[in-house]
C-alpha atoms as a PDB file:
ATOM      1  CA  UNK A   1      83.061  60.417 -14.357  1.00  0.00           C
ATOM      2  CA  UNK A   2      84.193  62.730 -16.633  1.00  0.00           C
ATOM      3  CA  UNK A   3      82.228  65.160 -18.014  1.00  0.00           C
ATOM      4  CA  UNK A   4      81.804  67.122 -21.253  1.00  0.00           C
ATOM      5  CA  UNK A   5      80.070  69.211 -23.303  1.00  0.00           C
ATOM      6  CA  UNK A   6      79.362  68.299 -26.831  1.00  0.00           C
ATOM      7  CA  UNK A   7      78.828  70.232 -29.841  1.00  0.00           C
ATOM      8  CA  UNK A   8      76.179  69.224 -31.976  1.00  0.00           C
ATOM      9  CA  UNK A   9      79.001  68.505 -34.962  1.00  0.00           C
ATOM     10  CA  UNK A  10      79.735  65.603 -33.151  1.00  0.00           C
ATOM     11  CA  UNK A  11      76.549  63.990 -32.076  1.00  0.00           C
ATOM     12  CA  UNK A  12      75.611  64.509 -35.732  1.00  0.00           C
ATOM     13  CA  UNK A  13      78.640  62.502 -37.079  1.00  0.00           C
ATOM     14  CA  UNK A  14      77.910  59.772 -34.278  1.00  0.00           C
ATOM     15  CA  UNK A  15      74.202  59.513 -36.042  1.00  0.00           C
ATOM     16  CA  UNK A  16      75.164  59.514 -40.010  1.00  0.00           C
ATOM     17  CA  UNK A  17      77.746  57.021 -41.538  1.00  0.00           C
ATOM     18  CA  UNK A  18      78.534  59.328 -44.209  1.00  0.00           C
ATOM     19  CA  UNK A  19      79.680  62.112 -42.322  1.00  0.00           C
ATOM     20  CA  UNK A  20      83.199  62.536 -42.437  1.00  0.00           C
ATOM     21  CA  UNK A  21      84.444  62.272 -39.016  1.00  0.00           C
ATOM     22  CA  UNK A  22      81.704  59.366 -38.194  1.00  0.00           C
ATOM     23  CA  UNK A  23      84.107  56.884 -36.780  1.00  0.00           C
ATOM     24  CA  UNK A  24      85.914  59.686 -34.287  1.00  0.00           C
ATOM     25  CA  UNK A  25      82.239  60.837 -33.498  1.00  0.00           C
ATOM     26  CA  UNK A  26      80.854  57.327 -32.665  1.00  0.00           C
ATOM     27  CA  UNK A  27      84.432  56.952 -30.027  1.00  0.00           C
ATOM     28  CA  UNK A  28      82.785  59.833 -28.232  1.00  0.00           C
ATOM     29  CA  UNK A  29      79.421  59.518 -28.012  1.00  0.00           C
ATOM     30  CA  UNK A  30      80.321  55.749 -26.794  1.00  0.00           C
ATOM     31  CA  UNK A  31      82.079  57.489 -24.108  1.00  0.00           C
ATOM     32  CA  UNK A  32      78.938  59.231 -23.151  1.00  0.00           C
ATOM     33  CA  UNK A  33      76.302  56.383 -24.150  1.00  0.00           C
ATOM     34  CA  UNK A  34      78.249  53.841 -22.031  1.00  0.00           C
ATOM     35  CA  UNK A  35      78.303  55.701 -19.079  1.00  0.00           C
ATOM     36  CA  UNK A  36      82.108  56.351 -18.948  1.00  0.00           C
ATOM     37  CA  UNK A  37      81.425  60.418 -19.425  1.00  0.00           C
ATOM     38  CA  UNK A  38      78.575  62.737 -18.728  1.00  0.00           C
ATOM     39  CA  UNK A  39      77.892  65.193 -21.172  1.00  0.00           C
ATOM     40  CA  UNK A  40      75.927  68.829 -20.375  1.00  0.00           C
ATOM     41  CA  UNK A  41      74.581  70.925 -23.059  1.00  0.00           C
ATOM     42  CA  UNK A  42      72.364  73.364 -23.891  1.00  0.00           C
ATOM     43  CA  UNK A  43      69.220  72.839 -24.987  1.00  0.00           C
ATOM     44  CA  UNK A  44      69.970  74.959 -28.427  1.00  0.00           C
ATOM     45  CA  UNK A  45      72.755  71.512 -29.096  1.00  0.00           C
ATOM     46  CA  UNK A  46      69.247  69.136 -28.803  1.00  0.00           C
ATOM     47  CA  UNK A  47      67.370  71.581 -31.469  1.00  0.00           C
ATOM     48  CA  UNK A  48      70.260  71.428 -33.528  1.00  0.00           C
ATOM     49  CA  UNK A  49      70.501  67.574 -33.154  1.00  0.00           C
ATOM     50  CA  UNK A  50      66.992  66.640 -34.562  1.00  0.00           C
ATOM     51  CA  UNK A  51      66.675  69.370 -37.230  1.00  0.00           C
ATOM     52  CA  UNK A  52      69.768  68.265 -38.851  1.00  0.00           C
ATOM     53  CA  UNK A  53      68.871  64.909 -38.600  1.00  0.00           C
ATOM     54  CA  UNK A  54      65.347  65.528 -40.297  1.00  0.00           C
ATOM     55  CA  UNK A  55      67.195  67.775 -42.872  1.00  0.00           C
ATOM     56  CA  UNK A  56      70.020  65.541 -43.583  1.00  0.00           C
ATOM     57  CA  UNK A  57      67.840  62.397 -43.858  1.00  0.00           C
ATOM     58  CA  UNK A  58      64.322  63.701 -44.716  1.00  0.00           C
ATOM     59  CA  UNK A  59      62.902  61.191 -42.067  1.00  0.00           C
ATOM     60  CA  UNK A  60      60.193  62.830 -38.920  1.00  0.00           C
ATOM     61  CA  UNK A  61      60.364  59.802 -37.532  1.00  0.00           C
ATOM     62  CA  UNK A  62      64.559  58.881 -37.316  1.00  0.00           C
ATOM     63  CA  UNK A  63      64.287  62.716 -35.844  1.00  0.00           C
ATOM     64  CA  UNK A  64      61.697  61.873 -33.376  1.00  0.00           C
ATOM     65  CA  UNK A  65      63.340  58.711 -32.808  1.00  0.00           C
ATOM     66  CA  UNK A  66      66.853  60.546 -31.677  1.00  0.00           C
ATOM     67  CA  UNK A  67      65.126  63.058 -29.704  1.00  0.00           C
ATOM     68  CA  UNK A  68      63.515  60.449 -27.680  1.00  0.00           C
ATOM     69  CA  UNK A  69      66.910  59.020 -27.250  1.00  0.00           C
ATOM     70  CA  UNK A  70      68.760  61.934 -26.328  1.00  0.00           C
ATOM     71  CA  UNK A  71      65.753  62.454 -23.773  1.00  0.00           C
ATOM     72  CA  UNK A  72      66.286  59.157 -22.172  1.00  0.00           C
ATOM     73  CA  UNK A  73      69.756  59.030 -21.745  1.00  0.00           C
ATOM     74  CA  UNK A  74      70.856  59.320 -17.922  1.00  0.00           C
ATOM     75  CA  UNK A  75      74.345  60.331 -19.072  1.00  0.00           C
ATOM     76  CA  UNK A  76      72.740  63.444 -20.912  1.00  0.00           C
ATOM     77  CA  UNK A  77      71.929  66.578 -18.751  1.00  0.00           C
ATOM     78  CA  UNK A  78      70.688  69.565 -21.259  1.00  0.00           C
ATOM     79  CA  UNK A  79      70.622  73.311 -19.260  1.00  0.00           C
ATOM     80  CA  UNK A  80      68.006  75.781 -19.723  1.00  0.00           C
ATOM     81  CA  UNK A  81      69.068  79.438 -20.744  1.00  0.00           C
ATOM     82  CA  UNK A  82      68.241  81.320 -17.753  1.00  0.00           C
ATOM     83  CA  UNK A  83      69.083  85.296 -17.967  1.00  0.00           C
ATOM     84  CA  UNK A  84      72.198  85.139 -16.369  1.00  0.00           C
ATOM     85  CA  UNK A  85      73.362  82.318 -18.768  1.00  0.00           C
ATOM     86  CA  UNK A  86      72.142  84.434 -21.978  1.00  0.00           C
ATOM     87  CA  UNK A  87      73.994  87.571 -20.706  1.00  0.00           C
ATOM     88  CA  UNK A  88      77.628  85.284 -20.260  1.00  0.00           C
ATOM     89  CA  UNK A  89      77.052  83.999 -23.595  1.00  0.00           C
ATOM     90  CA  UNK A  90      76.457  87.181 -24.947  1.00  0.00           C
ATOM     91  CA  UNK A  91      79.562  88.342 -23.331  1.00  0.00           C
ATOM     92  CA  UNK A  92      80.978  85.546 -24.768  1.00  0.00           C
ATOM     93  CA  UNK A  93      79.803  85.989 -27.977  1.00  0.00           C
ATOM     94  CA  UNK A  94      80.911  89.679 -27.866  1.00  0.00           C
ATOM     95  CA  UNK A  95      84.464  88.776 -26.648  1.00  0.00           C
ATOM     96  CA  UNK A  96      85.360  85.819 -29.007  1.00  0.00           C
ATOM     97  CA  UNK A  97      83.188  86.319 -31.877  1.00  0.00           C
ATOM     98  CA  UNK A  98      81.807  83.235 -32.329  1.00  0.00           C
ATOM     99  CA  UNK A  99      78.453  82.414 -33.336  1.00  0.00           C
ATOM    100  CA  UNK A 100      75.438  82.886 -31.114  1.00  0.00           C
ATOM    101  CA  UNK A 101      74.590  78.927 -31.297  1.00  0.00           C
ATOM    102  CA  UNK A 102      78.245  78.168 -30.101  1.00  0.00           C
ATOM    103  CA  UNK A 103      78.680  80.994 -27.243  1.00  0.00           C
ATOM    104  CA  UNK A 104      75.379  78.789 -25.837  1.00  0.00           C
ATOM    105  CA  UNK A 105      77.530  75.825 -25.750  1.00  0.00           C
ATOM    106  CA  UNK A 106      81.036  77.446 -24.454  1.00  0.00           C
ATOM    107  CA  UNK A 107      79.046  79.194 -22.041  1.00  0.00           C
ATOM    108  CA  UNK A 108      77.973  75.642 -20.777  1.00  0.00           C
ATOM    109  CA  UNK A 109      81.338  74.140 -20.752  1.00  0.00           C
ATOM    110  CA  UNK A 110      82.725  76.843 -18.808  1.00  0.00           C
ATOM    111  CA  UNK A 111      79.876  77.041 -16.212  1.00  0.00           C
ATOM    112  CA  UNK A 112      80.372  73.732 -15.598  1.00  0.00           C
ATOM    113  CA  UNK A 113      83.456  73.472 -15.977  1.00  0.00           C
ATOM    114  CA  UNK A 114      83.585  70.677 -18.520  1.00  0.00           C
ATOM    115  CA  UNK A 115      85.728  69.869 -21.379  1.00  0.00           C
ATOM    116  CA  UNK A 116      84.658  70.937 -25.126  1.00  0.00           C
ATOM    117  CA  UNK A 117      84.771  68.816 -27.867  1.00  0.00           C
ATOM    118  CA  UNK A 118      83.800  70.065 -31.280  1.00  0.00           C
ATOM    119  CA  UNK A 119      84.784  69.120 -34.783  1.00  0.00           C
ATOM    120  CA  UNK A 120      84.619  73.245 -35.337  1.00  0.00           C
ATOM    121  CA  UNK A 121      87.969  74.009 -35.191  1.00  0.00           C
ATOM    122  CA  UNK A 122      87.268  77.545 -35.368  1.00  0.00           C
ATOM    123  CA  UNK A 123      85.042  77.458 -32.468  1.00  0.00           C
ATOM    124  CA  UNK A 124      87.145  75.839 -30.516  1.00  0.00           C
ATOM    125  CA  UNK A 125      90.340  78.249 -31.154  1.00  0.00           C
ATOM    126  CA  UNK A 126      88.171  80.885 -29.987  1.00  0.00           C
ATOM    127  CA  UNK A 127      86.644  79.553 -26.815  1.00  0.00           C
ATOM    128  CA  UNK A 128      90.473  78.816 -25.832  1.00  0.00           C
ATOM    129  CA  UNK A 129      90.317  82.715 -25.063  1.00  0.00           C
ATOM    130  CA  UNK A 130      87.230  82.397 -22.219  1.00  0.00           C
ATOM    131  CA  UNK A 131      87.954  78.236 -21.065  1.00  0.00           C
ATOM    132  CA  UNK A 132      90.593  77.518 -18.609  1.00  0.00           C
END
């Protein structure tokens, strides 16, 4: 199985029809909601997942709803930030100069060792410096 780790860009787009890259988004959370991929993620992606949602639509309960989901899913593992994880991201952080949010999630793709997909192009020209 192959497994990723997935920006919140893209689970986003998967969940609104009027998002831009909707149709590319809903080919890759398939992937992941029909069992052909795993994905891993930090925690901070699930946060990011459900207040966008809320913002975006205005609706607790479609937020709720998707958090639930995202909960149940066996093909979903989110990672907790444990001190040594904070300190690589940091690092990471520090060395690309990306966001804090997004050193979270490169730090979890190159733990373990998972692919990164993104629909932030600049995020993902800068973890090319840290991911082999």
């Amino acid at each position: 199985m192959k497994k990723l780790t997935i920006d919140s860009s893209v689970i986003i787009a998967s969940l609104l029809v009027d998002e831009p890259q909707h149709k590319e988004a809903l080919k890759i959370w398939h992937s992941v909601l029909s069992g052909k991929c795993m994905a891993i993620m930090p925690y901070s992606v699930l946060v990011e997942i459900v207040a966008a949602i809320k913002r975006r639509t205005g609706s607790e309960t479609l937020a709720r709803s998707v958090k639930k989901e995202l909960f149940d899913l066996e093909t979903v593992s989110f990672v907790v930030l444990d001190d040594n994880s904070a300190e690589d991201a940091a690092d990471l952080a520090i060395k690309t100069g990306v966001r804090g949010m997004d050193a979270l999630v490169i730090q979890v793709a190159r733990e373990f060792g998972t692919e990164l997909i993104s629909f932030d192009n600049e995020m993902i020209k800068k973890a090319k410096k840290v991911l082999s």
